[in-house]
C-alpha atoms as a PDB file:
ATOM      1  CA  UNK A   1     146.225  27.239 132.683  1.00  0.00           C
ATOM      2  CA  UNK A   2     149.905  26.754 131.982  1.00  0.00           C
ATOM      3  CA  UNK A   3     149.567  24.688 129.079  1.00  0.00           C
ATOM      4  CA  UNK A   4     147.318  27.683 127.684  1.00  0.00           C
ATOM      5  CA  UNK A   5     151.146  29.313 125.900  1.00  0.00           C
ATOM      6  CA  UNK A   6     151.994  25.519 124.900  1.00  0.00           C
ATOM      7  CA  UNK A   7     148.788  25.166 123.584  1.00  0.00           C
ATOM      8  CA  UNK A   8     148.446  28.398 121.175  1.00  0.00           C
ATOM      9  CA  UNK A   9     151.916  27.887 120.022  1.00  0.00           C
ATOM     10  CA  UNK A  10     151.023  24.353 119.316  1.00  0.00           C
ATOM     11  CA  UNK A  11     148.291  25.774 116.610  1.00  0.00           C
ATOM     12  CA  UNK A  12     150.002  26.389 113.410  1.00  0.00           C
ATOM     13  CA  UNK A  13     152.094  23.062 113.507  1.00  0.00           C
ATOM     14  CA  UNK A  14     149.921  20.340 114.780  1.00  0.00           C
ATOM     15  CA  UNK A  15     146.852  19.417 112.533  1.00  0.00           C
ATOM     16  CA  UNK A  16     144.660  18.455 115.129  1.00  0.00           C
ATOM     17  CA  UNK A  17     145.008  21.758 117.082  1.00  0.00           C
ATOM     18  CA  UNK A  18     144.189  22.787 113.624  1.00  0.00           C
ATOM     19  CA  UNK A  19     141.194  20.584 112.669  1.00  0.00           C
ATOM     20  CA  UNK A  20     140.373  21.679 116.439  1.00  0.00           C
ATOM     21  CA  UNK A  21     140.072  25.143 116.013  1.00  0.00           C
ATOM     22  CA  UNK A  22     138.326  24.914 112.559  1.00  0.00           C
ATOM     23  CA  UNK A  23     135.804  22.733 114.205  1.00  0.00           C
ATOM     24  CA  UNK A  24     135.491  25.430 117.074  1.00  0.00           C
ATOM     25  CA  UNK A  25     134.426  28.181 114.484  1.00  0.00           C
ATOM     26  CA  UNK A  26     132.692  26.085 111.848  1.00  0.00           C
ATOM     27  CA  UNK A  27     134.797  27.231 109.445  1.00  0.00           C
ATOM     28  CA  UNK A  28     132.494  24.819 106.648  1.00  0.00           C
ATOM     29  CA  UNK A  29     129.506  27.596 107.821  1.00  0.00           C
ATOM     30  CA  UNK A  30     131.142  29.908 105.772  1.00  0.00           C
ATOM     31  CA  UNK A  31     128.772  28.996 102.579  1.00  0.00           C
ATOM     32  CA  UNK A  32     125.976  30.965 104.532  1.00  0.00           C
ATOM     33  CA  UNK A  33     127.599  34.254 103.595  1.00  0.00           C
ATOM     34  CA  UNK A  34     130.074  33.664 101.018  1.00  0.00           C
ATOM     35  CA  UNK A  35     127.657  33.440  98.156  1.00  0.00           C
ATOM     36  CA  UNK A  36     126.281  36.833  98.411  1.00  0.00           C
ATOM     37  CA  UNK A  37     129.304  38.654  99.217  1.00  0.00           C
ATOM     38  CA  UNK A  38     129.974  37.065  95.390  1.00  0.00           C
ATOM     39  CA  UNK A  39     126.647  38.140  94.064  1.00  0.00           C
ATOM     40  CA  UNK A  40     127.783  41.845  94.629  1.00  0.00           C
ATOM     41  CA  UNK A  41     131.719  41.198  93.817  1.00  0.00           C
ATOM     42  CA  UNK A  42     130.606  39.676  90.438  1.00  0.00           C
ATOM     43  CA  UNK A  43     127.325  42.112  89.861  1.00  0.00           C
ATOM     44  CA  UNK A  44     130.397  45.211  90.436  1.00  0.00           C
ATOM     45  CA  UNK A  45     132.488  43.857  88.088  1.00  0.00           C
ATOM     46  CA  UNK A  46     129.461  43.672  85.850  1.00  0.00           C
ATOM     47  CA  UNK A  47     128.769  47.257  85.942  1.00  0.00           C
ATOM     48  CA  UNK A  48     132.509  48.066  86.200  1.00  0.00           C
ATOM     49  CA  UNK A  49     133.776  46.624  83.111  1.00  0.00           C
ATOM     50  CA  UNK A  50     132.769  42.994  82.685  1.00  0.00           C
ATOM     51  CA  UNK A  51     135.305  41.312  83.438  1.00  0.00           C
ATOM     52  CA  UNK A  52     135.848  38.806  86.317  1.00  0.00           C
ATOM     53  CA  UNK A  53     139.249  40.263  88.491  1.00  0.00           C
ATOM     54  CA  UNK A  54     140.089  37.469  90.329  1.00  0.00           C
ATOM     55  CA  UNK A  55     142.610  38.063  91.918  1.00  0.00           C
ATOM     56  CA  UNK A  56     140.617  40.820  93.856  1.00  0.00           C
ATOM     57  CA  UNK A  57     137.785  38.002  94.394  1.00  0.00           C
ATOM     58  CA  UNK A  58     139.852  36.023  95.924  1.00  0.00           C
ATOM     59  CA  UNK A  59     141.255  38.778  98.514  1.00  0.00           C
ATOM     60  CA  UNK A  60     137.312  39.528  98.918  1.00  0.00           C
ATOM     61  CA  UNK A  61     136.967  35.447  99.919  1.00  0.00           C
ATOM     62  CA  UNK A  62     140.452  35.938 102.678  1.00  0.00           C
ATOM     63  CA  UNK A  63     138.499  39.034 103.935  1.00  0.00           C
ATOM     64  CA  UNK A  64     135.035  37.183 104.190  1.00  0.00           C
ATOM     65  CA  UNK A  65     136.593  33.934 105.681  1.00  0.00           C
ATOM     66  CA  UNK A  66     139.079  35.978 108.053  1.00  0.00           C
ATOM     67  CA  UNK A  67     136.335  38.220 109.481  1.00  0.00           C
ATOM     68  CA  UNK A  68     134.117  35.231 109.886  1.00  0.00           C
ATOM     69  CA  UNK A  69     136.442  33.324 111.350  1.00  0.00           C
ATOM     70  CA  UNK A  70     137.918  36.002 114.362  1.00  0.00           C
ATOM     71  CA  UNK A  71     134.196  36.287 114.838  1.00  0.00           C
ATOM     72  CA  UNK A  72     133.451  33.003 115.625  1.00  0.00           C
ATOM     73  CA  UNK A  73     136.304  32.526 117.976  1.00  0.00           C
ATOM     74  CA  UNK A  74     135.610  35.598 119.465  1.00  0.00           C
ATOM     75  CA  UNK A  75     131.959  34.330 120.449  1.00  0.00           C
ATOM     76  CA  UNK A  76     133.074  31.010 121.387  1.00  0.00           C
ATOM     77  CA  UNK A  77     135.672  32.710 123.773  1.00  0.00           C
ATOM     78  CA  UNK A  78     133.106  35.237 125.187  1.00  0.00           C
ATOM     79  CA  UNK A  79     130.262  33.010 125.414  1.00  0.00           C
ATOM     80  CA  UNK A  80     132.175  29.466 126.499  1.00  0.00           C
ATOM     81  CA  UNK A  81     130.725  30.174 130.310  1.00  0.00           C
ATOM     82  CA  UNK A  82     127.203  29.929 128.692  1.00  0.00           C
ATOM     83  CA  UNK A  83     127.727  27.326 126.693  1.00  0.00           C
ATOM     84  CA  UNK A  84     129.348  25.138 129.683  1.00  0.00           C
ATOM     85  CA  UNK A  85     125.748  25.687 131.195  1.00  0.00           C
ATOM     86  CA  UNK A  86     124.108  24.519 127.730  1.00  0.00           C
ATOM     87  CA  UNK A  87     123.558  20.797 127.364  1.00  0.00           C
ATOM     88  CA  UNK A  88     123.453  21.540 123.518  1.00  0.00           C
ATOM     89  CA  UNK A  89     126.911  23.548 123.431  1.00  0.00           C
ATOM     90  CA  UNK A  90     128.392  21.970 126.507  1.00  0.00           C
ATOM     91  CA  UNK A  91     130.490  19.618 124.287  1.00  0.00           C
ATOM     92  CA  UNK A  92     131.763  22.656 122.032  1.00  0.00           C
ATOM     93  CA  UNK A  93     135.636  22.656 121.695  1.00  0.00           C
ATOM     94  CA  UNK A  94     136.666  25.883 124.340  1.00  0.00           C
ATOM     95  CA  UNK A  95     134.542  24.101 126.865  1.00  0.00           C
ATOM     96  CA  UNK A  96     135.905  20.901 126.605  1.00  0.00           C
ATOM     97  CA  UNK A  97     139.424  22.209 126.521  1.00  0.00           C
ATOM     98  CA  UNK A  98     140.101  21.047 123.647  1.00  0.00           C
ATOM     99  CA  UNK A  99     140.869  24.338 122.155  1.00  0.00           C
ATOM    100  CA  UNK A 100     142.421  26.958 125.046  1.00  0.00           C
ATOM    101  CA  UNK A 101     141.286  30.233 125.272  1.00  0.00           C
ATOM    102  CA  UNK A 102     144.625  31.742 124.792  1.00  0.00           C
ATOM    103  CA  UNK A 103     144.910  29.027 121.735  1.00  0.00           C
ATOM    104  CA  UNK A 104     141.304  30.661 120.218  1.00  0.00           C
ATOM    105  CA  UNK A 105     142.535  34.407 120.618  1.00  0.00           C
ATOM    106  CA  UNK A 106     145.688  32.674 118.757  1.00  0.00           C
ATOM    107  CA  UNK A 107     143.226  31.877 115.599  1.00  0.00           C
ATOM    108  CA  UNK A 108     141.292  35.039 116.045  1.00  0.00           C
ATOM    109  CA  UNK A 109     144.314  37.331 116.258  1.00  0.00           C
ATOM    110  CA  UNK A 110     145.316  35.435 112.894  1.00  0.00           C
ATOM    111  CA  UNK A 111     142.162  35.379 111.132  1.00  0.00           C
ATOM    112  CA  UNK A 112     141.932  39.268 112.299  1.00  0.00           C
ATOM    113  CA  UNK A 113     145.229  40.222 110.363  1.00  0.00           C
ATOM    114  CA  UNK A 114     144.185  38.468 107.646  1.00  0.00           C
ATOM    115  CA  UNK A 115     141.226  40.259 107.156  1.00  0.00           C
ATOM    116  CA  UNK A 116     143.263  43.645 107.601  1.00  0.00           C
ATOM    117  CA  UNK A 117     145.555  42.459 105.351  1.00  0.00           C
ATOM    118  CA  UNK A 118     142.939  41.715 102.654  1.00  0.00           C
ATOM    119  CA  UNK A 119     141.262  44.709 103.205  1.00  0.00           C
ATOM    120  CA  UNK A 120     144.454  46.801 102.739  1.00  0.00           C
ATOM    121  CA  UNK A 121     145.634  44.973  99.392  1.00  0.00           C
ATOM    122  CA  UNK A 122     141.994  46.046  98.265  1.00  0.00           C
ATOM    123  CA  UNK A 123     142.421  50.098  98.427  1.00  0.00           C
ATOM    124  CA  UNK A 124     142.352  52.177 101.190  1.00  0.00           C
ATOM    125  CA  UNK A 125     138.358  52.750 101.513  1.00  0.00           C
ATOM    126  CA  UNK A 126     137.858  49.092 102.512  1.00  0.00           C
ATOM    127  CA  UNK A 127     141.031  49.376 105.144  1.00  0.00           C
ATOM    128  CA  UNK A 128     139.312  52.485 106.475  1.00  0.00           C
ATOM    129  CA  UNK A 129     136.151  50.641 106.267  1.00  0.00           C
ATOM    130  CA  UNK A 130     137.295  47.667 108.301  1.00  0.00           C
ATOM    131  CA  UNK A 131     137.017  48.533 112.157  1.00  0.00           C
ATOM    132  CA  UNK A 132     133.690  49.370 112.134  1.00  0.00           C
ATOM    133  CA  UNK A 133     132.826  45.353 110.745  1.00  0.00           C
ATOM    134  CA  UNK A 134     134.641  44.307 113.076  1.00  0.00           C
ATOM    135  CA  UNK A 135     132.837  46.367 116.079  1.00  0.00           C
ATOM    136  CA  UNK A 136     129.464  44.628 115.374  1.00  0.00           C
ATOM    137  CA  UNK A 137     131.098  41.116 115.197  1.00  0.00           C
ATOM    138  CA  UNK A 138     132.604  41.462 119.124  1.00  0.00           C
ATOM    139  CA  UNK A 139     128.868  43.650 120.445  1.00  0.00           C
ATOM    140  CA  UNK A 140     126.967  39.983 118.851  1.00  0.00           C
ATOM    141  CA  UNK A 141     127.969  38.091 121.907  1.00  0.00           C
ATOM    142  CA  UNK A 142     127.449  40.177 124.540  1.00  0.00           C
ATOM    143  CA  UNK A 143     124.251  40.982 122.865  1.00  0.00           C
ATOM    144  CA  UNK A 144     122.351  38.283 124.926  1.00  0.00           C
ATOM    145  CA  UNK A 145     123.099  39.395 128.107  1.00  0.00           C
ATOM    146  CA  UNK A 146     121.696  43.099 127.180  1.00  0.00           C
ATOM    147  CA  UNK A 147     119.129  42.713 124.378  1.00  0.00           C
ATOM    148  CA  UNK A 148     116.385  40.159 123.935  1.00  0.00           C
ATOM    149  CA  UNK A 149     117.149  40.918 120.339  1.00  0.00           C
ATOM    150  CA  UNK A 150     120.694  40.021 119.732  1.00  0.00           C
ATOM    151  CA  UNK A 151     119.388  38.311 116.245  1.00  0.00           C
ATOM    152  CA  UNK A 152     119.256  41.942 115.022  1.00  0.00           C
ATOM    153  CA  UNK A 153     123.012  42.717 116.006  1.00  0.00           C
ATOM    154  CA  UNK A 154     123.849  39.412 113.948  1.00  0.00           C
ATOM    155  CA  UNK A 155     122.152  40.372 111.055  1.00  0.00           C
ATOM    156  CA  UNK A 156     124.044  43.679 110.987  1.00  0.00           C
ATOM    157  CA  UNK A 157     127.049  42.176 111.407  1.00  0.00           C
ATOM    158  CA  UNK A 158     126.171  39.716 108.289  1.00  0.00           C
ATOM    159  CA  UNK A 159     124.803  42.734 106.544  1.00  0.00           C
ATOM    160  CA  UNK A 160     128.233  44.607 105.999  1.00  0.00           C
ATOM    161  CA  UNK A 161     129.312  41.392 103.956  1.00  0.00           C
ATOM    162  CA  UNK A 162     128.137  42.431 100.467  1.00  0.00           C
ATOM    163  CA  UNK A 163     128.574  45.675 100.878  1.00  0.00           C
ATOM    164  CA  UNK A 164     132.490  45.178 101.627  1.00  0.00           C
ATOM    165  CA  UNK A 165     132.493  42.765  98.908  1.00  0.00           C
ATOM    166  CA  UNK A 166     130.776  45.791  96.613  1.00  0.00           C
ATOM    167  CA  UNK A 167     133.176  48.386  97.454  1.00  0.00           C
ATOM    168  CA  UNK A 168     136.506  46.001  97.226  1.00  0.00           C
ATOM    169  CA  UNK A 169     135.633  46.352  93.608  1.00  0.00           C
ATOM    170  CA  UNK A 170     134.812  49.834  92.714  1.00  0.00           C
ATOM    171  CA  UNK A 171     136.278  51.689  95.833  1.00  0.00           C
ATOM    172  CA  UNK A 172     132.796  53.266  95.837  1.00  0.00           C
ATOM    173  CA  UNK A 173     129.476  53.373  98.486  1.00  0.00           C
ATOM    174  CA  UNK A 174     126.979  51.694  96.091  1.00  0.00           C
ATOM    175  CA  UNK A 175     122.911  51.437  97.445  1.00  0.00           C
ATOM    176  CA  UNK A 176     122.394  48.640  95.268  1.00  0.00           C
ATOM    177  CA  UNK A 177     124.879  46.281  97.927  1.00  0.00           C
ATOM    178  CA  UNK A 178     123.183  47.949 100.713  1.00  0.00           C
ATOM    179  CA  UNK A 179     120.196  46.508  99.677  1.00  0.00           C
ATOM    180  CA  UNK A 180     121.669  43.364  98.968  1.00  0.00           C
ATOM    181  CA  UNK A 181     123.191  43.548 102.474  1.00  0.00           C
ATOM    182  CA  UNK A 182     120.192  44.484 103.841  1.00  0.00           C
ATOM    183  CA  UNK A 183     118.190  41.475 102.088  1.00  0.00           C
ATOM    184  CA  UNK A 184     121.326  39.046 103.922  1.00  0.00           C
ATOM    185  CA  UNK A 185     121.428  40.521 107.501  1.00  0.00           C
ATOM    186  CA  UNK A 186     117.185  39.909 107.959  1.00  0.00           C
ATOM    187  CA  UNK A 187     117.283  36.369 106.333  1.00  0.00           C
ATOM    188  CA  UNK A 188     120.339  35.314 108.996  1.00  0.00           C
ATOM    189  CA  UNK A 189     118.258  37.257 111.852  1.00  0.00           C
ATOM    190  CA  UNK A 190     115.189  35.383 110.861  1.00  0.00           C
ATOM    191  CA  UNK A 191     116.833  31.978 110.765  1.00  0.00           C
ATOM    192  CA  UNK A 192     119.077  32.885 113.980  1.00  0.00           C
ATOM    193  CA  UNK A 193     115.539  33.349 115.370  1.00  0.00           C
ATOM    194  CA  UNK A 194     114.542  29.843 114.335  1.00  0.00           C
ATOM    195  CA  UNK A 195     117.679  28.315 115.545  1.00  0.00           C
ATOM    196  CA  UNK A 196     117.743  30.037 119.115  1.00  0.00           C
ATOM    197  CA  UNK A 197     114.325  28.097 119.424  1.00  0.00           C
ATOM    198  CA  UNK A 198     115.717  25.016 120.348  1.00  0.00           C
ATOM    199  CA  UNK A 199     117.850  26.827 123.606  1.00  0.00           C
ATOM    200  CA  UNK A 200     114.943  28.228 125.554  1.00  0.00           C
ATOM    201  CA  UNK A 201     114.995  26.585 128.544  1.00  0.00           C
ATOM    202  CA  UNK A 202     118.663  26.828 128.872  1.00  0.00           C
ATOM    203  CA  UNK A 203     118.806  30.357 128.247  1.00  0.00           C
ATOM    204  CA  UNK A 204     115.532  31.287 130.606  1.00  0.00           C
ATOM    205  CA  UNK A 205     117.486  28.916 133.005  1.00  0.00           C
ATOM    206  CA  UNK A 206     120.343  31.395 132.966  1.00  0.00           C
ATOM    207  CA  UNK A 207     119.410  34.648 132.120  1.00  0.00           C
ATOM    208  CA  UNK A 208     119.987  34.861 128.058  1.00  0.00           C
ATOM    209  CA  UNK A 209     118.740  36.954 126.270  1.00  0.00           C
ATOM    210  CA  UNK A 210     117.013  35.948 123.268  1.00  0.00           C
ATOM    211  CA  UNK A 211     112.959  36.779 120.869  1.00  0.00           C
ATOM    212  CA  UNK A 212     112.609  33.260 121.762  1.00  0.00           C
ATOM    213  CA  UNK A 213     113.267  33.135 125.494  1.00  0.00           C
ATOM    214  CA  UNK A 214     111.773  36.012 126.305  1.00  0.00           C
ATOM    215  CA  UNK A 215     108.566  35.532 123.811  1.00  0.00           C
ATOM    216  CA  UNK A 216     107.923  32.190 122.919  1.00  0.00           C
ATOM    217  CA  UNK A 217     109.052  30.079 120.332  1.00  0.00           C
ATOM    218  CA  UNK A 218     105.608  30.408 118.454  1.00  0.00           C
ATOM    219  CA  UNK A 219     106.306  34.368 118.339  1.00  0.00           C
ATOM    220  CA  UNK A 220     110.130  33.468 117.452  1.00  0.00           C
ATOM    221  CA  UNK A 221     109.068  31.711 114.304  1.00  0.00           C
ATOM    222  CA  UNK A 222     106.512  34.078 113.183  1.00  0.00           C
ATOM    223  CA  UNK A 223     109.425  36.586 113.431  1.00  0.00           C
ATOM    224  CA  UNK A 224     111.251  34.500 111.077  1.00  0.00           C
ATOM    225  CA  UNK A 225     108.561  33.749 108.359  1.00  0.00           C
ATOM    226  CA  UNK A 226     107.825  38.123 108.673  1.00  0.00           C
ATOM    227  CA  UNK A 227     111.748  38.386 107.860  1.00  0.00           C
ATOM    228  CA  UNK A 228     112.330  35.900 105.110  1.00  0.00           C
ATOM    229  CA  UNK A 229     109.347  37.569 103.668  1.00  0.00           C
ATOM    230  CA  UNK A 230     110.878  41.113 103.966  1.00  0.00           C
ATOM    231  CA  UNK A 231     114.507  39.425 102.782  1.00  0.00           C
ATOM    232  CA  UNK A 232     112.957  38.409  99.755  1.00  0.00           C
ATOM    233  CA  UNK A 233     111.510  41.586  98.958  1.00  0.00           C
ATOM    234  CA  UNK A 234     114.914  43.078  99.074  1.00  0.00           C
ATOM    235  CA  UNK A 235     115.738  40.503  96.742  1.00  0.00           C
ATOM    236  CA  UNK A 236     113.515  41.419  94.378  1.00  0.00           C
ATOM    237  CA  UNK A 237     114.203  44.871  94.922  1.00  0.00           C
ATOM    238  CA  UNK A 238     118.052  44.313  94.445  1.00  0.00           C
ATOM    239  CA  UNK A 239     117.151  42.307  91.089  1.00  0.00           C
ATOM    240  CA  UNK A 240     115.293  45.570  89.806  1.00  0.00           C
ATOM    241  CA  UNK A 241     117.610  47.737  90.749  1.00  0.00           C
ATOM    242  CA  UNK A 242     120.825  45.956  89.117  1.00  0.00           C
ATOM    243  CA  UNK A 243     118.229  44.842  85.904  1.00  0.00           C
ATOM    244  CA  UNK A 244     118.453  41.498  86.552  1.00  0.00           C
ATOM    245  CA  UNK A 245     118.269  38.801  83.642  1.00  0.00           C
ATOM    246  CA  UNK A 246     115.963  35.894  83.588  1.00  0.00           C
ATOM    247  CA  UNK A 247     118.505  33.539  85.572  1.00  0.00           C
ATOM    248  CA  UNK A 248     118.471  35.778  88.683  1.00  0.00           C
ATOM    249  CA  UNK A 249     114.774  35.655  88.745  1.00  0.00           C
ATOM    250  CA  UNK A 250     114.474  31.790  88.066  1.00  0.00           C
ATOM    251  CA  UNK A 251     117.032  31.891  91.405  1.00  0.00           C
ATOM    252  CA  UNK A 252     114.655  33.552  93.350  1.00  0.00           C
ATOM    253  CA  UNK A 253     111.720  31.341  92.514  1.00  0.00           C
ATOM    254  CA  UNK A 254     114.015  28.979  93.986  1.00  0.00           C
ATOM    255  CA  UNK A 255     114.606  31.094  96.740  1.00  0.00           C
ATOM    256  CA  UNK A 256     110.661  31.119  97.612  1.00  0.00           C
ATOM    257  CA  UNK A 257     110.127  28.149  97.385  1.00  0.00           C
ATOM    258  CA  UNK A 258     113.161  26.758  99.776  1.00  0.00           C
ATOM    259  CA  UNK A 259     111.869  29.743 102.319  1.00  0.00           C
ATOM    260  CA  UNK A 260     108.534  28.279 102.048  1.00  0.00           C
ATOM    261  CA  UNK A 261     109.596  24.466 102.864  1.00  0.00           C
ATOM    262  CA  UNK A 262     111.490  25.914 105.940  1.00  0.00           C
ATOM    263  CA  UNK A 263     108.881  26.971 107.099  1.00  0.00           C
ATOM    264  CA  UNK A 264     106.722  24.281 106.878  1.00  0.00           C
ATOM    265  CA  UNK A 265     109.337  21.612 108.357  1.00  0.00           C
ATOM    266  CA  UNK A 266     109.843  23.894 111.750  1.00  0.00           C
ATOM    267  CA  UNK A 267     106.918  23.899 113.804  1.00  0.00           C
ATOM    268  CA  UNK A 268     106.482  25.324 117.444  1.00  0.00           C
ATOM    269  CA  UNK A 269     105.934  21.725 119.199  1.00  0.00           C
ATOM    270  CA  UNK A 270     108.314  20.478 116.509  1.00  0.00           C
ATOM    271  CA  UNK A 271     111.853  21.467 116.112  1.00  0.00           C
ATOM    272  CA  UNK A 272     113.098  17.553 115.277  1.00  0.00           C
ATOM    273  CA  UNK A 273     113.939  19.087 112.094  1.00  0.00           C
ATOM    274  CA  UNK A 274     115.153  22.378 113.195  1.00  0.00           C
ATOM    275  CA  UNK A 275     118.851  21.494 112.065  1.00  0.00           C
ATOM    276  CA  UNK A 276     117.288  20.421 108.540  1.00  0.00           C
ATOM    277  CA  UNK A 277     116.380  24.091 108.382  1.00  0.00           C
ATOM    278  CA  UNK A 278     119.303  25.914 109.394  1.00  0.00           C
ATOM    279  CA  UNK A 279     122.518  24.443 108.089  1.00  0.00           C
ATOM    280  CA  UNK A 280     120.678  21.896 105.028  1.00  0.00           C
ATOM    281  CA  UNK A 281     117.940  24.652 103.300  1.00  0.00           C
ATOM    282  CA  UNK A 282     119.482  28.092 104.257  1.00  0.00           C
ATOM    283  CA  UNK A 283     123.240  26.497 102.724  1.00  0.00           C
ATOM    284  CA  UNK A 284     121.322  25.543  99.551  1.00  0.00           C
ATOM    285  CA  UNK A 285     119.576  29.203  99.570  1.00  0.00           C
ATOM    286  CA  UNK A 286     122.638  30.996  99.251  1.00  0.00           C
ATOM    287  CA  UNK A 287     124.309  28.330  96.548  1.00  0.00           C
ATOM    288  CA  UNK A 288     121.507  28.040  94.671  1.00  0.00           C
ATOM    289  CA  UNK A 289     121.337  32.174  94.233  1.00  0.00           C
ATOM    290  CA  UNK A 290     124.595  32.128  93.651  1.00  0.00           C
ATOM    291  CA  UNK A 291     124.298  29.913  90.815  1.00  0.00           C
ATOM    292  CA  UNK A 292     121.502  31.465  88.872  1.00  0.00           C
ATOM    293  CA  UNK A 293     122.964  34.641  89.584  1.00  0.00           C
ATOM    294  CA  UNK A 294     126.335  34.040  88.224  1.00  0.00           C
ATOM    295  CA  UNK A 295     124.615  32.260  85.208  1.00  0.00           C
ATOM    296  CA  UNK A 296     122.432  35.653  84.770  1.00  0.00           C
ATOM    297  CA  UNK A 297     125.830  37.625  84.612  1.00  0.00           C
ATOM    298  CA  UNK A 298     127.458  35.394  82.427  1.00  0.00           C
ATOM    299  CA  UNK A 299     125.204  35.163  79.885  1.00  0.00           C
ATOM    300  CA  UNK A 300     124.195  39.028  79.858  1.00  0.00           C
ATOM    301  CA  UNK A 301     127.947  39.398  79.346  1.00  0.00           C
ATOM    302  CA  UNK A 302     130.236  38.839  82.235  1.00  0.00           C
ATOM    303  CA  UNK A 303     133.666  37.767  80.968  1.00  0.00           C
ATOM    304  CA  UNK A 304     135.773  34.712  83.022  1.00  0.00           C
END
């Protein structure tokens, strides 16, 4: 299209190209990852010396909100043929025209160097580090047309969060975030499993790729309960592991209990509140173990 140039350069100066493109990559979705990538800033700065750096958490939050962000407009862009064949994503921004493609890889391009440039203020393991986050975050997409398990590339991708946010601190490989990331990337596969529940007719209609296309939604959402069980496991093994106060654990009751309401409001012949689950009790997950652990690490010691 030959307003495609027009349109990208429009980006930076016009806020509704703006408001556009944020609306394109859900830029408000960020709270589903965010949170723990803090858990294992903070919890490093715990062990490392106490003290909050924050300057370096807030390079951490430009490298989590970058990477998410050239993500997202790099599935909308690869996946905006699927979605025109979607009724539920037919109305999304690229398909619409609302956003252009070349206006998308615009915002990705941008979100991508900030990332880089985030990762390189950090120290030079993270910089080294950063190509192979971003490899997983461009295979996601394509995953559906290869895979009937794409959720599992997504939760690797998700995955790598805390342990970035771990070694932007210390400059050091630390198990303790991989199990944290670990405990991240299976709770977003098991509620990406719940969520592609509500596209399987569209996607059998068309050839994607998905648990629940290929094996039912009733099989899809037994996947998810098996993962949020195994997610909070790792929780609990995390909590061990980085001796946890009382807080942390009073965050995971919370945790439980939220995983256990999920998965009594999504039901196989009853997704009406499938959007209830996803964005409304997995946001509040992440915030509310956030919270308790931040309180934990305060009062054991942690200095603002």
């Amino acid at each position: 299209m030959s307003a495609d140039a027009a349109d990208a350069a429009a980006l930076p100066r016009h806020p509704g190209k703006v408001r556009a493109f944020l609306n394109l990559v859900l830029i408000e979705h960020s709270v589903f990852a965010l949170p723990f990538a803090y858990i294992a800033a903070l919890t490093a700065m715990f062990q490392l010396d106490k003290n909050i750096h924050w300057g370096k958490l807030l390079l951490v939050t430009v490298a989590m909100v970058g990477l998410r962000t050239f993500a997202m407009a790099a599935n909308r862009i690869i996946d905006r043929e699927i979605d025109a064949r979607n009724p539920r994503t037919a109305n999304r921004e690229i398909v619409t025209g609302a956003v252009s493609v070349k206006a998308a890889w615009t915002g990705a391009g941008i979100a991508l160097v900030f990332f880089l440039g985030a990762a390189a203020l950090l120290n030079p393991l993270c910089l080294m580090l950063a190509p192979i986050a971003i490899v997983p975050m461009v295979v996601y997409p394509y995953g559906k047309r290869f895979t009937n398990f794409p959720h599992a590339i997504l939760g690797l991708a998700q995955a790598m969060g805390p342990v970035g946010a771990w070694i932007a601190i210390t400059g050091e490989w630390s198990w303790d975030a991989v199990v944290l990331g670990l405990a991240v990337g299976v709770w977003i596969g098991g509620f990406d499993l719940i969520f592609g529940s509500q596209d399987v007719q569209a996607d059998r209609a068309h050839g994607v790729k998905s648990v629940p296309a290929r094996f039912g939604i009733p099989a899809a959402l037994h996947g998810a309960r098996a993962c949020h069980v195994v997610t909070t496991a790792l929780l609990v093994w995390y909590g061990v592991r980085t001796d946890a106060g009382i807080f942390f654990w009073v965050g995971m009751l919370i945790v439980a209990a939220a995983f256990v309401y999920e998965h009594t409001i999504v039901r196989p012949h009853d997704l009406s509140r499938l959007n209830r689950a996803f964005f409304q009790v997995n946001g509040f997950i992440g915030i509310a173990l956030f919270g308790c652990a931040l309180i934990d690490l305060l009062v054991r010691g942690l200095t603002v």
